[in-house]
C-alpha atoms as a PDB file:
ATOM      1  CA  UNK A   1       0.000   0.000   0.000  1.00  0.00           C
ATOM      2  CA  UNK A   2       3.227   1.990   0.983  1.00  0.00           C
ATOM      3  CA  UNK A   3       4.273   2.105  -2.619  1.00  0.00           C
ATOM      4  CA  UNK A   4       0.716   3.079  -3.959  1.00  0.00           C
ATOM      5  CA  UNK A   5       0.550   6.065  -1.915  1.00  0.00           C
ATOM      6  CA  UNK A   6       3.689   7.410  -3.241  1.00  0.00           C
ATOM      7  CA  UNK A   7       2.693   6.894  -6.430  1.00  0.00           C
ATOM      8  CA  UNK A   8      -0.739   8.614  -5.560  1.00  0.00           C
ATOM      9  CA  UNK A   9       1.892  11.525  -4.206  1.00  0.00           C
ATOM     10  CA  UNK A  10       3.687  11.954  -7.179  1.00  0.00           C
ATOM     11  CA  UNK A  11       0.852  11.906  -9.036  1.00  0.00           C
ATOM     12  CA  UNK A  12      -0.061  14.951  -7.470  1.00  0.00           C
ATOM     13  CA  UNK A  13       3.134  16.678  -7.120  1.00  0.00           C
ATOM     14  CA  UNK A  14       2.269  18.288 -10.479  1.00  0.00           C
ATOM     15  CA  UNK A  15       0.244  21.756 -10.122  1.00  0.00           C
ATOM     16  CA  UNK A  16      -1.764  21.296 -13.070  1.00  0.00           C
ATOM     17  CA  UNK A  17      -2.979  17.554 -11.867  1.00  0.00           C
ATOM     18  CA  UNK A  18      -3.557  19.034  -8.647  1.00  0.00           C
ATOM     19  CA  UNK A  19      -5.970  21.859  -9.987  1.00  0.00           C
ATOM     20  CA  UNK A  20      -7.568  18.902 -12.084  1.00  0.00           C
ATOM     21  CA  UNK A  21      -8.368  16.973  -8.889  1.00  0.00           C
ATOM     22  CA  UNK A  22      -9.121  20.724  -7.384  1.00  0.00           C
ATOM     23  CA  UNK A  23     -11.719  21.108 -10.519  1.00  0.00           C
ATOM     24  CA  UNK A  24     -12.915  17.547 -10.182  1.00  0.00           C
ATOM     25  CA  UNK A  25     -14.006  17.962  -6.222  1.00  0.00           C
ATOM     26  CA  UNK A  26     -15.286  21.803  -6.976  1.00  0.00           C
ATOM     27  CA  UNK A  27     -17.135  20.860  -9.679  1.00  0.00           C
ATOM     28  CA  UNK A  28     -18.061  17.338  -9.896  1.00  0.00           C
ATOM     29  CA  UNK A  29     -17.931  14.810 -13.109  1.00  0.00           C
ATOM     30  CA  UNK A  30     -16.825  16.643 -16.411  1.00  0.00           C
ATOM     31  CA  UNK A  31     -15.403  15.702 -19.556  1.00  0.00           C
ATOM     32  CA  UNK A  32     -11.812  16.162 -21.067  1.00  0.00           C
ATOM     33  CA  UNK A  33     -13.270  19.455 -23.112  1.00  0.00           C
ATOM     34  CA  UNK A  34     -14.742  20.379 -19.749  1.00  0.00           C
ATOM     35  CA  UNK A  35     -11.681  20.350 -18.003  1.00  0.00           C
ATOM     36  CA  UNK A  36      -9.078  21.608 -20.545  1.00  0.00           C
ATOM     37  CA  UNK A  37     -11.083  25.064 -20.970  1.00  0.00           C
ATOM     38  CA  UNK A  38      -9.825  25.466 -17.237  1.00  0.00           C
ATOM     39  CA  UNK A  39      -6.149  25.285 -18.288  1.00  0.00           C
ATOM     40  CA  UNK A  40      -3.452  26.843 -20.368  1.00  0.00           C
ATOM     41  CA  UNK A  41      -2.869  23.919 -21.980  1.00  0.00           C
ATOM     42  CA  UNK A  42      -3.997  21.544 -24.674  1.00  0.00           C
ATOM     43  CA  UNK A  43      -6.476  19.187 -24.832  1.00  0.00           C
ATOM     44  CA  UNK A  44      -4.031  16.511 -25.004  1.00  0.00           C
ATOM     45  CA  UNK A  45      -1.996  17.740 -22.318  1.00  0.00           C
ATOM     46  CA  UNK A  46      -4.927  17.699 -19.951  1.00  0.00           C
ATOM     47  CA  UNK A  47      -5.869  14.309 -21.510  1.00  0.00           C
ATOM     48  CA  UNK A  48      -2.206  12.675 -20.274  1.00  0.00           C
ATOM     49  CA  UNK A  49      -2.666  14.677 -16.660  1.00  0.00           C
ATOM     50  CA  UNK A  50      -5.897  12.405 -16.615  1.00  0.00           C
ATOM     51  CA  UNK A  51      -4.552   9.358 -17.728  1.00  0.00           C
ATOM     52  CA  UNK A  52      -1.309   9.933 -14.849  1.00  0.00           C
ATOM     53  CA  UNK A  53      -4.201  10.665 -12.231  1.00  0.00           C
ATOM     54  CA  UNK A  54      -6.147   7.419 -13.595  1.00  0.00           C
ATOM     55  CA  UNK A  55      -3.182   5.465 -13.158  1.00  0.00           C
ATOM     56  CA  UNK A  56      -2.291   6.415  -8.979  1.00  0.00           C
ATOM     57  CA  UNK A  57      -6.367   5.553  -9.025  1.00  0.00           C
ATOM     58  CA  UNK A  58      -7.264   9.036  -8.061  1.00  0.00           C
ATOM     59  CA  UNK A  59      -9.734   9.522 -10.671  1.00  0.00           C
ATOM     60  CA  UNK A  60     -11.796   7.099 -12.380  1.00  0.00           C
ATOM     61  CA  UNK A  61     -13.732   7.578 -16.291  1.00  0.00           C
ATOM     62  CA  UNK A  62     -16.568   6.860 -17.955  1.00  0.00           C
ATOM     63  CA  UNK A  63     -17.722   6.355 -21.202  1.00  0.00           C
ATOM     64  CA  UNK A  64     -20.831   8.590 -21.962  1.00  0.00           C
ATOM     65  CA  UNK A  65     -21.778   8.794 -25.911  1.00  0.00           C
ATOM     66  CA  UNK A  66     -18.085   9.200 -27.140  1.00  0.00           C
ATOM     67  CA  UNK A  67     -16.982  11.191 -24.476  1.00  0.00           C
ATOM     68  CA  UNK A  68     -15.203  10.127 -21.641  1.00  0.00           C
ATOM     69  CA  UNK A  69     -16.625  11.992 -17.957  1.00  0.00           C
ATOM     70  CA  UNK A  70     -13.941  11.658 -15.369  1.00  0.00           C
ATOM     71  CA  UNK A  71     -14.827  11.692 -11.481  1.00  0.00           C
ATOM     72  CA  UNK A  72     -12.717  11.953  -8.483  1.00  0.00           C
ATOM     73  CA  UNK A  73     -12.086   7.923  -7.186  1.00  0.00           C
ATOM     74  CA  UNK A  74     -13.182   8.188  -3.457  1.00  0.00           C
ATOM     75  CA  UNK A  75     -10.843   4.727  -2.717  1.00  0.00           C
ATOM     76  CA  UNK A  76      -8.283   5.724  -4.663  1.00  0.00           C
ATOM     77  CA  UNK A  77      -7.760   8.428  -1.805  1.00  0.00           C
ATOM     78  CA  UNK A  78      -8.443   5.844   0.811  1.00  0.00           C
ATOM     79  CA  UNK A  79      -4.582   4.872   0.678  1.00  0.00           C
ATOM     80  CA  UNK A  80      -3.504   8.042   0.748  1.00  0.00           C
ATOM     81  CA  UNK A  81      -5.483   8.775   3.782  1.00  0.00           C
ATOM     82  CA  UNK A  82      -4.052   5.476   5.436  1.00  0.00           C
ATOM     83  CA  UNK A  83      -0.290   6.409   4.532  1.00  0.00           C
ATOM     84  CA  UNK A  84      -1.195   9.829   6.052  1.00  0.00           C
ATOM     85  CA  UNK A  85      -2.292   8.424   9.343  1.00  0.00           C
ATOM     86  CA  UNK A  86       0.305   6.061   9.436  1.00  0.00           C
ATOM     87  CA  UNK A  87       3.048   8.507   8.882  1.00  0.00           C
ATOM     88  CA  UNK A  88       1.500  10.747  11.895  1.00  0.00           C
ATOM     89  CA  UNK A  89       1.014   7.962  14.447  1.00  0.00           C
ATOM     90  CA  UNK A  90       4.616   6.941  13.733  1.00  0.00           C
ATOM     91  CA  UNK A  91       5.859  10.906  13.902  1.00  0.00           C
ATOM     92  CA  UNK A  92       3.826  11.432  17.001  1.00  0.00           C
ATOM     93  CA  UNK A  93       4.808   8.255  18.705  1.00  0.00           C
ATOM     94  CA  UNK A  94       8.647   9.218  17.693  1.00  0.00           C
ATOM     95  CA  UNK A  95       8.066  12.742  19.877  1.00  0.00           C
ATOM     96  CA  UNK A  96       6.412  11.150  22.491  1.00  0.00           C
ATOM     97  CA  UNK A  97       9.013   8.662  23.444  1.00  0.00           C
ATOM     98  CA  UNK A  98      11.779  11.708  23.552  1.00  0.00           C
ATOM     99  CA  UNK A  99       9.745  13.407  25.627  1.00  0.00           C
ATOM    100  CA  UNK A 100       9.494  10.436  28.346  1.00  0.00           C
ATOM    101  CA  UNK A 101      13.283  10.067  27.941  1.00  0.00           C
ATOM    102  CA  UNK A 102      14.219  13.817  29.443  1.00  0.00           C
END
């Protein structure tokens, strides 16, 4: 799961993936057109952003007509979520043991 997450994290290390999951929770389901009038960028570009965020399971697609609607992937952020408490328990178990040894 360890090794998920960090893909998840890289996955949104980029700014412009980041604003698409931003977009995504904001606004709910859209398509690629949808999204790319948002951004800078080409359609394309936005399309391999997707297909990146797709990949670390944070969004998910579906085919409507010939378009594809993208939605955020509530389990996809589960593991994220779970690395995130994980990492805190340890860090806060890590200062509480230096603060019983003084």
């Amino acid at each position: 799961m360890e090794t998920y997450a960090y893909l998840q994290l890289d996955a949104l290390g980029d700014p412009t993936r980041r604003a698409i999951v931003q977009l995504l929770l904001q606004e709910g389901p859209a398509s690629v057109s949808h999204i790319a009038d948002g951004f800078p960028i080409s359609r394309p570009a936005v399309s391999q952003h997707l297909r990146v965020l797709k990949e670390a399971g944070l969004v998910a697609d579906e085919a409507i007509g010939t378009r594809r609607i993208y939605h955020l992937n509530p389990h996809g952020f589960d593991s994220l979520r779970a690395y995130f408490e994980q990492f805190w328990s340890e860090a806060l178990n890590a200062f509480q043991q230096k603060v019983e040894e003084q």
